[in-house]
Each structure stands twice: as structure tokens, then as C-alpha cells.
PDB file of N, CA and C in Angstrom:
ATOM      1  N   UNK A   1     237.832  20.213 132.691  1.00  0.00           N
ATOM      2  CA  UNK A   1     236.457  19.804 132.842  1.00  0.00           C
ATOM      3  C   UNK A   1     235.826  20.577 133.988  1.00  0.00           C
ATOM      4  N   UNK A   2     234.354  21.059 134.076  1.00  0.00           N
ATOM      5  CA  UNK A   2     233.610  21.918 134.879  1.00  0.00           C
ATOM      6  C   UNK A   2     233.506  21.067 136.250  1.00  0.00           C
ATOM      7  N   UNK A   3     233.225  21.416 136.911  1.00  0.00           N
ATOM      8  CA  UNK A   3     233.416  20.705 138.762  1.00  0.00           C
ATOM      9  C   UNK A   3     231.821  21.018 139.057  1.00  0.00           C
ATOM     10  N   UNK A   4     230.735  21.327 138.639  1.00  0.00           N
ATOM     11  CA  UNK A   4     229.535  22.126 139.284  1.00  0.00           C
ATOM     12  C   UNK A   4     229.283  21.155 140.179  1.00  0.00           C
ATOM     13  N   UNK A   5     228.397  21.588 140.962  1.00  0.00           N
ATOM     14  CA  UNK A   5     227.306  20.925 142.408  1.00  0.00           C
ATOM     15  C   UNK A   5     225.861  21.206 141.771  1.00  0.00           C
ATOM     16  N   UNK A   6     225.264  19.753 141.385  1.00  0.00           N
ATOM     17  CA  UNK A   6     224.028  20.363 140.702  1.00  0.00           C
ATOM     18  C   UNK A   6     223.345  19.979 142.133  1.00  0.00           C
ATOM     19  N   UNK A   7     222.011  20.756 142.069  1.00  0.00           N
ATOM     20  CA  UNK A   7     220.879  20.492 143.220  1.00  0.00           C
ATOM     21  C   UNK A   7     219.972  20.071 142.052  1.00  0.00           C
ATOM     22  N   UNK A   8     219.374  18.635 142.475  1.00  0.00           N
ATOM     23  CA  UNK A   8     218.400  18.205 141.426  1.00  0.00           C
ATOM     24  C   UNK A   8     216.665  17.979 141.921  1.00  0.00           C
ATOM     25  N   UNK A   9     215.638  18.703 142.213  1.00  0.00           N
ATOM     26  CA  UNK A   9     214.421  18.553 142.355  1.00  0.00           C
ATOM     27  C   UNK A   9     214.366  17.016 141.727  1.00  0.00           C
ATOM     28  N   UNK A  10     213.213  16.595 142.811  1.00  0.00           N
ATOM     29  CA  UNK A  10     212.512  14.846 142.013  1.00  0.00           C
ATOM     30  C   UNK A  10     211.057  15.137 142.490  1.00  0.00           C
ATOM     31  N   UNK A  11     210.351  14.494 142.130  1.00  0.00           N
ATOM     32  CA  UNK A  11     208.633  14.793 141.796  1.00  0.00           C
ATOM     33  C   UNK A  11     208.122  13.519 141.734  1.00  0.00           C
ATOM     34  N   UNK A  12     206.996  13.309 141.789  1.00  0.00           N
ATOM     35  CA  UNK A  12     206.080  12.161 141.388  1.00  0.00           C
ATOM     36  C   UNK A  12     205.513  12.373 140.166  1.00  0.00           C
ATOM     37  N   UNK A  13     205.763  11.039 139.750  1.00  0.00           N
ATOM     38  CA  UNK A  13     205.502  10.887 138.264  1.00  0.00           C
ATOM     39  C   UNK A  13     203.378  10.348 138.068  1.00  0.00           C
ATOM     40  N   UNK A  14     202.988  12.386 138.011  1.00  0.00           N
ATOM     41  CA  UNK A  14     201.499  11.839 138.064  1.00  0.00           C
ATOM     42  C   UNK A  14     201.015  11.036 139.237  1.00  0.00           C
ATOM     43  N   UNK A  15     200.038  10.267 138.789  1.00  0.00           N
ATOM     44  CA  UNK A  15     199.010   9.068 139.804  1.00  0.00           C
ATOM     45  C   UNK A  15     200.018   8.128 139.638  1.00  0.00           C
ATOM     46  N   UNK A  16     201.339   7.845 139.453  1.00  0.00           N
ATOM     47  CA  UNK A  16     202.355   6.589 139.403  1.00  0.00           C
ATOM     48  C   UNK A  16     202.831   6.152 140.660  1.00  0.00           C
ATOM     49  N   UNK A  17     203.540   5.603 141.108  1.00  0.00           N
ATOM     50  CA  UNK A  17     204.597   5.440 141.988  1.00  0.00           C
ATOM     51  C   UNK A  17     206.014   5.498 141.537  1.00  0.00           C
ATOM     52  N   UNK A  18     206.367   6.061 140.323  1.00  0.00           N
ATOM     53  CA  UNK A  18     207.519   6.551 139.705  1.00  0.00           C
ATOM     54  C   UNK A  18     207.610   8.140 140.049  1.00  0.00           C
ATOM     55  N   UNK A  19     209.076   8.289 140.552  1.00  0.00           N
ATOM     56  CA  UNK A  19     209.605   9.556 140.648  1.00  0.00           C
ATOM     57  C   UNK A  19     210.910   9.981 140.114  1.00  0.00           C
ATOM     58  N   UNK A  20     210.435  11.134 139.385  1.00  0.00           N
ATOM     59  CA  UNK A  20     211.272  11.826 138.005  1.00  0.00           C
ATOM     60  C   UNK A  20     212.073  12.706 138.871  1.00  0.00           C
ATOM     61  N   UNK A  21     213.206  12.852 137.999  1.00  0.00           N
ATOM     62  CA  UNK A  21     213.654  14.475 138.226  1.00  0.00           C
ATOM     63  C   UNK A  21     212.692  15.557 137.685  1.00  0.00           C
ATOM     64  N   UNK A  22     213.013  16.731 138.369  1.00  0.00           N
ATOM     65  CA  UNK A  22     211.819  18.053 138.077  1.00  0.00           C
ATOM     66  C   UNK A  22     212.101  18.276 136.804  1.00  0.00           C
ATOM     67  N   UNK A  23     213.828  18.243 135.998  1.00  0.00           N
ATOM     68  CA  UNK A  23     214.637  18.753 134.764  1.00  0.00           C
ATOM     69  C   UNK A  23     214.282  17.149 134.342  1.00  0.00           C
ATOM     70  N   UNK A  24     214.150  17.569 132.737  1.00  0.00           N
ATOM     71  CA  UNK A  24     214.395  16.383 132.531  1.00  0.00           C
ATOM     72  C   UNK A  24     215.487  16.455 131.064  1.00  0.00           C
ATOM     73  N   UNK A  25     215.994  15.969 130.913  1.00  0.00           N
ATOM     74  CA  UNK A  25     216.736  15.692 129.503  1.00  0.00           C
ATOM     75  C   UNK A  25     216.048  15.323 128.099  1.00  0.00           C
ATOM     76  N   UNK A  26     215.707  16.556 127.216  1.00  0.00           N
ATOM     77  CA  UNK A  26     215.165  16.274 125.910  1.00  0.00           C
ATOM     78  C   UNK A  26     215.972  15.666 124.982  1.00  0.00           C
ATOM     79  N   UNK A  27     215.670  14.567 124.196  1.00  0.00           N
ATOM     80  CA  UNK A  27     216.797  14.414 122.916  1.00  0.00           C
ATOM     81  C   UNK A  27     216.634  14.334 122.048  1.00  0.00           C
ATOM     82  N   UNK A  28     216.088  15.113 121.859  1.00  0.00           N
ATOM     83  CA  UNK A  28     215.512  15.772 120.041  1.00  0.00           C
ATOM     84  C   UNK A  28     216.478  16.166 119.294  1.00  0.00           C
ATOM     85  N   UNK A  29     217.538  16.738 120.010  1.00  0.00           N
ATOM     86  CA  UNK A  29     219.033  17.390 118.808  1.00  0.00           C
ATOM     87  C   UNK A  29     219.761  15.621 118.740  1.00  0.00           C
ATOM     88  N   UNK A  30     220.157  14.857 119.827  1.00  0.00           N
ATOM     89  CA  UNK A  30     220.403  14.151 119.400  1.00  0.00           C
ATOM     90  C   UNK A  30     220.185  13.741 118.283  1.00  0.00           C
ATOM     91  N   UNK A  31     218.991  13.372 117.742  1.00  0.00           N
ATOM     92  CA  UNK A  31     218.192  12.265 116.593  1.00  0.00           C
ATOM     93  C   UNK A  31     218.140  13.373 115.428  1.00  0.00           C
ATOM     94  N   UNK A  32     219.063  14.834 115.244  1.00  0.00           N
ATOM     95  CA  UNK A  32     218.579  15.783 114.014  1.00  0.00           C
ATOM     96  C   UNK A  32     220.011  16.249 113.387  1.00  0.00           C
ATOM     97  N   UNK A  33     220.231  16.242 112.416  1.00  0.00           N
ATOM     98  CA  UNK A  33     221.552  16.900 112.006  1.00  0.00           C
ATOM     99  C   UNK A  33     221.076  18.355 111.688  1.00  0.00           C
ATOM    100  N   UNK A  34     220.152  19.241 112.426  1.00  0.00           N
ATOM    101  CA  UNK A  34     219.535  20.264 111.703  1.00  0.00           C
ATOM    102  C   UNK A  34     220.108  21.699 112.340  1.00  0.00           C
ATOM    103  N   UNK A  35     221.153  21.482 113.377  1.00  0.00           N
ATOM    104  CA  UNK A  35     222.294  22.293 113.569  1.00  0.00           C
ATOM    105  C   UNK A  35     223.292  21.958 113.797  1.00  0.00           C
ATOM    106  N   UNK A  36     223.952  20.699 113.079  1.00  0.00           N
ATOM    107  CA  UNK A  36     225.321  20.262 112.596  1.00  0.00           C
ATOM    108  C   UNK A  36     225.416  19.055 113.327  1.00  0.00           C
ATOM    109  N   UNK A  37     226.378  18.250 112.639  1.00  0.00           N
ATOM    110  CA  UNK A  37     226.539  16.762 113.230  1.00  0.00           C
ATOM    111  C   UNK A  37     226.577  16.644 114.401  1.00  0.00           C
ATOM    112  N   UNK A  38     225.936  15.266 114.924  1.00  0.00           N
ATOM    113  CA  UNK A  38     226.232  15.007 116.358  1.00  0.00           C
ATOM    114  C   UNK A  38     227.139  13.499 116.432  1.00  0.00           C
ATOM    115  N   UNK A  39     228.146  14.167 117.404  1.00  0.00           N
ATOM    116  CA  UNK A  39     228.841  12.992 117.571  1.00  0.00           C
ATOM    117  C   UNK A  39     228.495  11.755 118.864  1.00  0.00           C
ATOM    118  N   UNK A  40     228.104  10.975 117.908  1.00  0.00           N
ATOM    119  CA  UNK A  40     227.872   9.455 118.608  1.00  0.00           C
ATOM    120  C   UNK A  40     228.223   9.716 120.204  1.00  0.00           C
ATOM    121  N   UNK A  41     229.281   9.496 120.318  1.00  0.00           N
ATOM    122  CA  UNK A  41     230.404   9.275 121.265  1.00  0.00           C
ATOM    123  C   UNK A  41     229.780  10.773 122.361  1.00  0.00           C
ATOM    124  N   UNK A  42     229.612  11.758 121.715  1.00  0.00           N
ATOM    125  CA  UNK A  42     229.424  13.203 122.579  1.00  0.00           C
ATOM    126  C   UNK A  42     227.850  12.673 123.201  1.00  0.00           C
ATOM    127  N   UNK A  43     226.443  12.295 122.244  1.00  0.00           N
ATOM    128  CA  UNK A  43     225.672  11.975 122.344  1.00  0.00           C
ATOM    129  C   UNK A  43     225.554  10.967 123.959  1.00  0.00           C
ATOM    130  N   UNK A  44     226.180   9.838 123.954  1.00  0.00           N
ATOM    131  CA  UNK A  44     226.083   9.140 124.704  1.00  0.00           C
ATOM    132  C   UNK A  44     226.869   9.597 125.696  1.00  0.00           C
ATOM    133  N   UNK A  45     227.934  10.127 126.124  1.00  0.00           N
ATOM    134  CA  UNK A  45     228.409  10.776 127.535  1.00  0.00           C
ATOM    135  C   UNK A  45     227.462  11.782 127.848  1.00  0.00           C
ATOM    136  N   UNK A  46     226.596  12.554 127.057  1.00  0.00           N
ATOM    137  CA  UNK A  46     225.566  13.579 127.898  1.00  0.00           C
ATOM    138  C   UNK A  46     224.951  12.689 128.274  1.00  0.00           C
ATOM    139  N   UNK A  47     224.346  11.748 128.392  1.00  0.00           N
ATOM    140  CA  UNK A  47     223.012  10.916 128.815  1.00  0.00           C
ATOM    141  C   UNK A  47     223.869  10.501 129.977  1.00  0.00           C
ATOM    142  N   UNK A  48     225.003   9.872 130.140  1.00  0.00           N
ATOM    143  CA  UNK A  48     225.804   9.303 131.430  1.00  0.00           C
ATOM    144  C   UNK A  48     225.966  10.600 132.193  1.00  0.00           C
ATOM    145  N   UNK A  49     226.308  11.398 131.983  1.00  0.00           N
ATOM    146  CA  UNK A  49     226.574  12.401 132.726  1.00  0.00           C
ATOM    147  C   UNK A  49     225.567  12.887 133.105  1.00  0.00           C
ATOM    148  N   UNK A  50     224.042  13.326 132.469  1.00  0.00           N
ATOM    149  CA  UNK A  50     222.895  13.737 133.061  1.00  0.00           C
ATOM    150  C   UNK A  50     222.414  12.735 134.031  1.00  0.00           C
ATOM    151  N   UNK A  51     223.028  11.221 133.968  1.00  0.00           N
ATOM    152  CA  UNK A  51     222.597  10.481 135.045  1.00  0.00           C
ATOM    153  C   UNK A  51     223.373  10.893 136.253  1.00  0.00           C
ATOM    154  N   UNK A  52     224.813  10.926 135.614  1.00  0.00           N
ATOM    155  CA  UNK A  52     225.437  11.188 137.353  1.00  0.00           C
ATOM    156  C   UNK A  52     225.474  12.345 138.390  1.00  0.00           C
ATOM    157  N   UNK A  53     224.612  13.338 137.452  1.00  0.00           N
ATOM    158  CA  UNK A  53     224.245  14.502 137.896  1.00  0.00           C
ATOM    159  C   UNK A  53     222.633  14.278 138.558  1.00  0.00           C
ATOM    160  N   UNK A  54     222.035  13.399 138.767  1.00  0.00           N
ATOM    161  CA  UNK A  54     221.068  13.245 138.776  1.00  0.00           C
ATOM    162  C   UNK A  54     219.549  12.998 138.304  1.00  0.00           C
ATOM    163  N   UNK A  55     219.697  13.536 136.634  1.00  0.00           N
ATOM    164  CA  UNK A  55     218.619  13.909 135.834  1.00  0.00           C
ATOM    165  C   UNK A  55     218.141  12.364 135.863  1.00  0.00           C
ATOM    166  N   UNK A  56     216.823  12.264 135.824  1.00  0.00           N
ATOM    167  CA  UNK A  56     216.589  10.853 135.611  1.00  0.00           C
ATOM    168  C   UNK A  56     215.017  10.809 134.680  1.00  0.00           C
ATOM    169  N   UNK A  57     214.700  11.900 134.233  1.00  0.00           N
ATOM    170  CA  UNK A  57     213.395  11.413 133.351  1.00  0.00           C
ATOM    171  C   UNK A  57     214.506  12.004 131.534  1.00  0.00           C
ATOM    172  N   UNK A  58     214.377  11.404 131.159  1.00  0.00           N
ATOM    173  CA  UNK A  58     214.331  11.794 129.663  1.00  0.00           C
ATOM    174  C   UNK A  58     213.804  11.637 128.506  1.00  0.00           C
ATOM    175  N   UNK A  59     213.116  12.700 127.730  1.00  0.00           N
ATOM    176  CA  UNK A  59     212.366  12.424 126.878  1.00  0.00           C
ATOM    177  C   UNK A  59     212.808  12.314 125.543  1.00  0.00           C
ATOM    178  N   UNK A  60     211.722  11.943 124.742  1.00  0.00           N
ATOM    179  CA  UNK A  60     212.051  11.446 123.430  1.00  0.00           C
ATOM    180  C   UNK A  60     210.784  10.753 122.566  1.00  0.00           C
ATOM    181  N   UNK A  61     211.200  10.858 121.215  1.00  0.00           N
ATOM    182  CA  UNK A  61     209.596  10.355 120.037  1.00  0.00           C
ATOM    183  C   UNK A  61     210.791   9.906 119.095  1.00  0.00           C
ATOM    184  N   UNK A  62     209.823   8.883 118.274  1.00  0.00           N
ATOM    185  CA  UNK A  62     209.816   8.304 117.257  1.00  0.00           C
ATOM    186  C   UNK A  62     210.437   9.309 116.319  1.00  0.00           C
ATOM    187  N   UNK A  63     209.596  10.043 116.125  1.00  0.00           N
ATOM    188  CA  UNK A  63     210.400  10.996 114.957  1.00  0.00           C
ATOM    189  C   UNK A  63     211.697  11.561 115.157  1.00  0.00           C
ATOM    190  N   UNK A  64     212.683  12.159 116.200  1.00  0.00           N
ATOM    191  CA  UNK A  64     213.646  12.215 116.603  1.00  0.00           C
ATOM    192  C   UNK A  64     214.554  11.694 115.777  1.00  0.00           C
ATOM    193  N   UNK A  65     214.512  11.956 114.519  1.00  0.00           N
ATOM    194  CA  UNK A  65     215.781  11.021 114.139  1.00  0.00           C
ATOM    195  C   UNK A  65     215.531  10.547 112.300  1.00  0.00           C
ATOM    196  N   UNK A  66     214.819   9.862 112.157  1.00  0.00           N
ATOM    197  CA  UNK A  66     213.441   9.159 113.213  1.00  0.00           C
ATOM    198  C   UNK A  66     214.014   7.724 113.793  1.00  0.00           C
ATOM    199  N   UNK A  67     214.289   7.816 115.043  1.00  0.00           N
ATOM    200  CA  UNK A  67     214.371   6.875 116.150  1.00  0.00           C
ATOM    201  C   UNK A  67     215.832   6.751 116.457  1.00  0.00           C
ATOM    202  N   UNK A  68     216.830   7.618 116.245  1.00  0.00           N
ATOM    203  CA  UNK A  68     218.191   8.087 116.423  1.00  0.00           C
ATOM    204  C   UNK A  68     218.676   8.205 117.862  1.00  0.00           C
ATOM    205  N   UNK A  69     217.566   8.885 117.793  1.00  0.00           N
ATOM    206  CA  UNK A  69     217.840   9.783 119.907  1.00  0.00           C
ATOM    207  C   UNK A  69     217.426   8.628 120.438  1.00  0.00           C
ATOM    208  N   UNK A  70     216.364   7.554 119.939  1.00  0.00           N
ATOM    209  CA  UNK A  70     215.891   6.407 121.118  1.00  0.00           C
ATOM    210  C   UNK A  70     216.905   5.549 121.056  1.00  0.00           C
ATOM    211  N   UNK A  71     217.646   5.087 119.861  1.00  0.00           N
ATOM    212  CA  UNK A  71     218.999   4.418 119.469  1.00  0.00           C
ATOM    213  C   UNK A  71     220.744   4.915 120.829  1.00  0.00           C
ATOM    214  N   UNK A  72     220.460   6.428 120.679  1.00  0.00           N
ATOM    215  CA  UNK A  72     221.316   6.816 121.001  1.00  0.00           C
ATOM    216  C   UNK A  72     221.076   6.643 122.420  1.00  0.00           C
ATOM    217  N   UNK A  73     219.765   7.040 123.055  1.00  0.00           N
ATOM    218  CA  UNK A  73     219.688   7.012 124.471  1.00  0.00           C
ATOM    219  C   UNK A  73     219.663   5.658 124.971  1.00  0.00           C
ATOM    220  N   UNK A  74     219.380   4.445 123.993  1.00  0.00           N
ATOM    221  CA  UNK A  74     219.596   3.186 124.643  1.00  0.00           C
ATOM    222  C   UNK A  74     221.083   3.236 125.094  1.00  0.00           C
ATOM    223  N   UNK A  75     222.029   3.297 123.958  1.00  0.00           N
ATOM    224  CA  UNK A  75     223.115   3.183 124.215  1.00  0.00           C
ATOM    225  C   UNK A  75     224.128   3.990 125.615  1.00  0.00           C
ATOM    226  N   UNK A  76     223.181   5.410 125.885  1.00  0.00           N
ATOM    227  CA  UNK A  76     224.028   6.059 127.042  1.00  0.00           C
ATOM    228  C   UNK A  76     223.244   5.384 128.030  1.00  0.00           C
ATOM    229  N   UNK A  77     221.886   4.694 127.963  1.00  0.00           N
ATOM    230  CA  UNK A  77     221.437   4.129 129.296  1.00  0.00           C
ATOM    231  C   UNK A  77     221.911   3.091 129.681  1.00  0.00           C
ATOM    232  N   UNK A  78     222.423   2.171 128.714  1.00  0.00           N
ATOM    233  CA  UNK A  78     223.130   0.876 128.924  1.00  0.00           C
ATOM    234  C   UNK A  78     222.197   0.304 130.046  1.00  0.00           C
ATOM    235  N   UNK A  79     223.270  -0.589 131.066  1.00  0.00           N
ATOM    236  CA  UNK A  79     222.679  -1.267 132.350  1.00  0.00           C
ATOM    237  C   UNK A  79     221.745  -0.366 133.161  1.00  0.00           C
ATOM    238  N   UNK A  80     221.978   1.109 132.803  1.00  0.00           N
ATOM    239  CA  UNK A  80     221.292   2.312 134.050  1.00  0.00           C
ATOM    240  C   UNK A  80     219.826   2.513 133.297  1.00  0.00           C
ATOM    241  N   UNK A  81     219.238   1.758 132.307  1.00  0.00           N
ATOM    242  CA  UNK A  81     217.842   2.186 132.470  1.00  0.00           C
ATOM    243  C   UNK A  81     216.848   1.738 133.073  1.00  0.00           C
ATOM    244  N   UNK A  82     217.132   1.173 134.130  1.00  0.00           N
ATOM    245  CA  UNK A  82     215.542   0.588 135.339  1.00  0.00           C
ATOM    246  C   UNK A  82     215.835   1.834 136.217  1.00  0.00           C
ATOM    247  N   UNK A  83     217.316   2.950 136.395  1.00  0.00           N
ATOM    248  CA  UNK A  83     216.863   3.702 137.441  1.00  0.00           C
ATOM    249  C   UNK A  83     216.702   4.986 136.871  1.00  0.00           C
ATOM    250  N   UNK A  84     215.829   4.955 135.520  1.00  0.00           N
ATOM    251  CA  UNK A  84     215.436   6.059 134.795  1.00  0.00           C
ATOM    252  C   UNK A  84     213.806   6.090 134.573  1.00  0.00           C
ATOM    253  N   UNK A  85     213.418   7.577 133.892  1.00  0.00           N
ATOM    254  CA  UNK A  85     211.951   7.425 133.374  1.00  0.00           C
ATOM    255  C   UNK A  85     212.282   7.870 132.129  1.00  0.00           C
ATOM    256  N   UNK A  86     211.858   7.170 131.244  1.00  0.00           N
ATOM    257  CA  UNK A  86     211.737   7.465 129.602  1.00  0.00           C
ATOM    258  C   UNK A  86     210.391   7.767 129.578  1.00  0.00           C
ATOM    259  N   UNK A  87     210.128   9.352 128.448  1.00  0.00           N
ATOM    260  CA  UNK A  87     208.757   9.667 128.348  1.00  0.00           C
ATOM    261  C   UNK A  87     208.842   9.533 126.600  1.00  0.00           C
ATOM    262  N   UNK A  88     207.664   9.166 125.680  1.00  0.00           N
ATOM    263  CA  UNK A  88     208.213   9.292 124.621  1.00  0.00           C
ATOM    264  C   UNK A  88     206.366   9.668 123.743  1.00  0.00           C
ATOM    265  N   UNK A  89     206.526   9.906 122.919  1.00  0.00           N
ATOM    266  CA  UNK A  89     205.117  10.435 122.016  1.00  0.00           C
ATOM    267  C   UNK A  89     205.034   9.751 120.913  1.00  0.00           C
ATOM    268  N   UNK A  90     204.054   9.135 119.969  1.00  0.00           N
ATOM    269  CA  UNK A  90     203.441   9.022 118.987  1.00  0.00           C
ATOM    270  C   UNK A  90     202.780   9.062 118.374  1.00  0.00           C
ATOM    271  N   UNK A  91     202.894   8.804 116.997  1.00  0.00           N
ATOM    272  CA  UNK A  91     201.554   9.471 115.995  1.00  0.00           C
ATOM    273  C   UNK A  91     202.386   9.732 115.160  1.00  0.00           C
ATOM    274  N   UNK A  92     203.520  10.225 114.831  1.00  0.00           N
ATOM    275  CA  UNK A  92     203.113  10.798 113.753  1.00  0.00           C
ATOM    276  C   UNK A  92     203.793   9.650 112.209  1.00  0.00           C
ATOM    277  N   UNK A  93     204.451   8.677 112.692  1.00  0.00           N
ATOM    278  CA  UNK A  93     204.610   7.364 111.837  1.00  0.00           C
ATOM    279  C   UNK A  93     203.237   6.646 111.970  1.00  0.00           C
ATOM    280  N   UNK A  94     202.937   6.493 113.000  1.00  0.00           N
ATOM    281  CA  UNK A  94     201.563   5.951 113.458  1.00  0.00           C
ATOM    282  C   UNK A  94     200.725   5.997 112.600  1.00  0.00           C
ATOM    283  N   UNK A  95     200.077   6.940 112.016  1.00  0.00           N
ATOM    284  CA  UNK A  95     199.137   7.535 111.525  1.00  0.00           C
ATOM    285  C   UNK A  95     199.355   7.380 109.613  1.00  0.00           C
ATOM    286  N   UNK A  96     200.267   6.854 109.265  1.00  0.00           N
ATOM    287  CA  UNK A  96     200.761   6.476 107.757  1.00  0.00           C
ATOM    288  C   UNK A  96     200.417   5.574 107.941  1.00  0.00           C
TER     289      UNK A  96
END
């Protein structure tokens, strides 16, 4: 297993009083089989591990899946999502 030292930038989230990491974690491949299966199990240790590395905004939409990656990222956030920022988009179920 890799040993790195990440250095993680954090920011203010906009006019909020929430502060993101600068990186944030997309999970759009999560929620797509559209370059080969994703395993459950692999899925949810990246999200733990982007936490213990620091990453703390991660994004994500409805369509993802559709709603796979939000499924999946509940599950790697478990108890750790109050010390996260979830960003997420809609429309395009919306709009049917």
C-alpha cells in the first residue's frame, strides 16, 4: 500500500460559514458502469480514504447512476458525514 503525505488546501465555502477542501472528490464513475464495473466495496474505501487524507467536499447528481454514487457515498460517509460538504445538481429527472 502507497505511504503519500498529502498537503490538503481548505477554502470557504462561498458567503457560507462552511469550509471545503480546495480538491474535492467527484463521483460520477462511481454511479456509471461506462468504463467497467465498480466494485461496491472499492467504491466505498475511496470515499474513507479521501476523508483520511483530508478531502472533505464531494460532489455528486441525481443522475450519477441515477443515484448510485449518492447510495454509494452515503455508505463510505457513514457516521463521517457532518464533517463533510456534499455538493450535488438537479434537473435533469426534475424536469420529466
Amino acid at each position: 500500500m502507497l505511504n503519500l503525505e498529502v498537503v490538503v488546501e481548505y477554502r470557504d465555502f462561498g458567503n457560507t460559514d462552511l469550509r471545503c477542501s480546495a480538491v474535492g472528490f467527484g463521483t460520477w464513475e462511481m454511479g456509471t458502469t461506462q468504463y467497467g464495473e465498480i466494485d461496491t466495496q472499492d467504491a466505498v474505501r475511496a470515499v474513507q480514504m479521501a476523508i483520511d487524507h483530508g478531502i472533505i467536499l464531494f460532489d455528486t447528481a441525481e443522475v450519477y447512476g441515477p443515484c448510485t454514487s449518492e447510495e454509494l457515498l452515503q455508505k463510505g460517509l457513514g457516521d463521517r458525514r457532518k464533517d463533510v460538504v456534499v455538493v450535488t445538481k438537479v434537473g435533469f429527472y426534475f424536469s420529466r
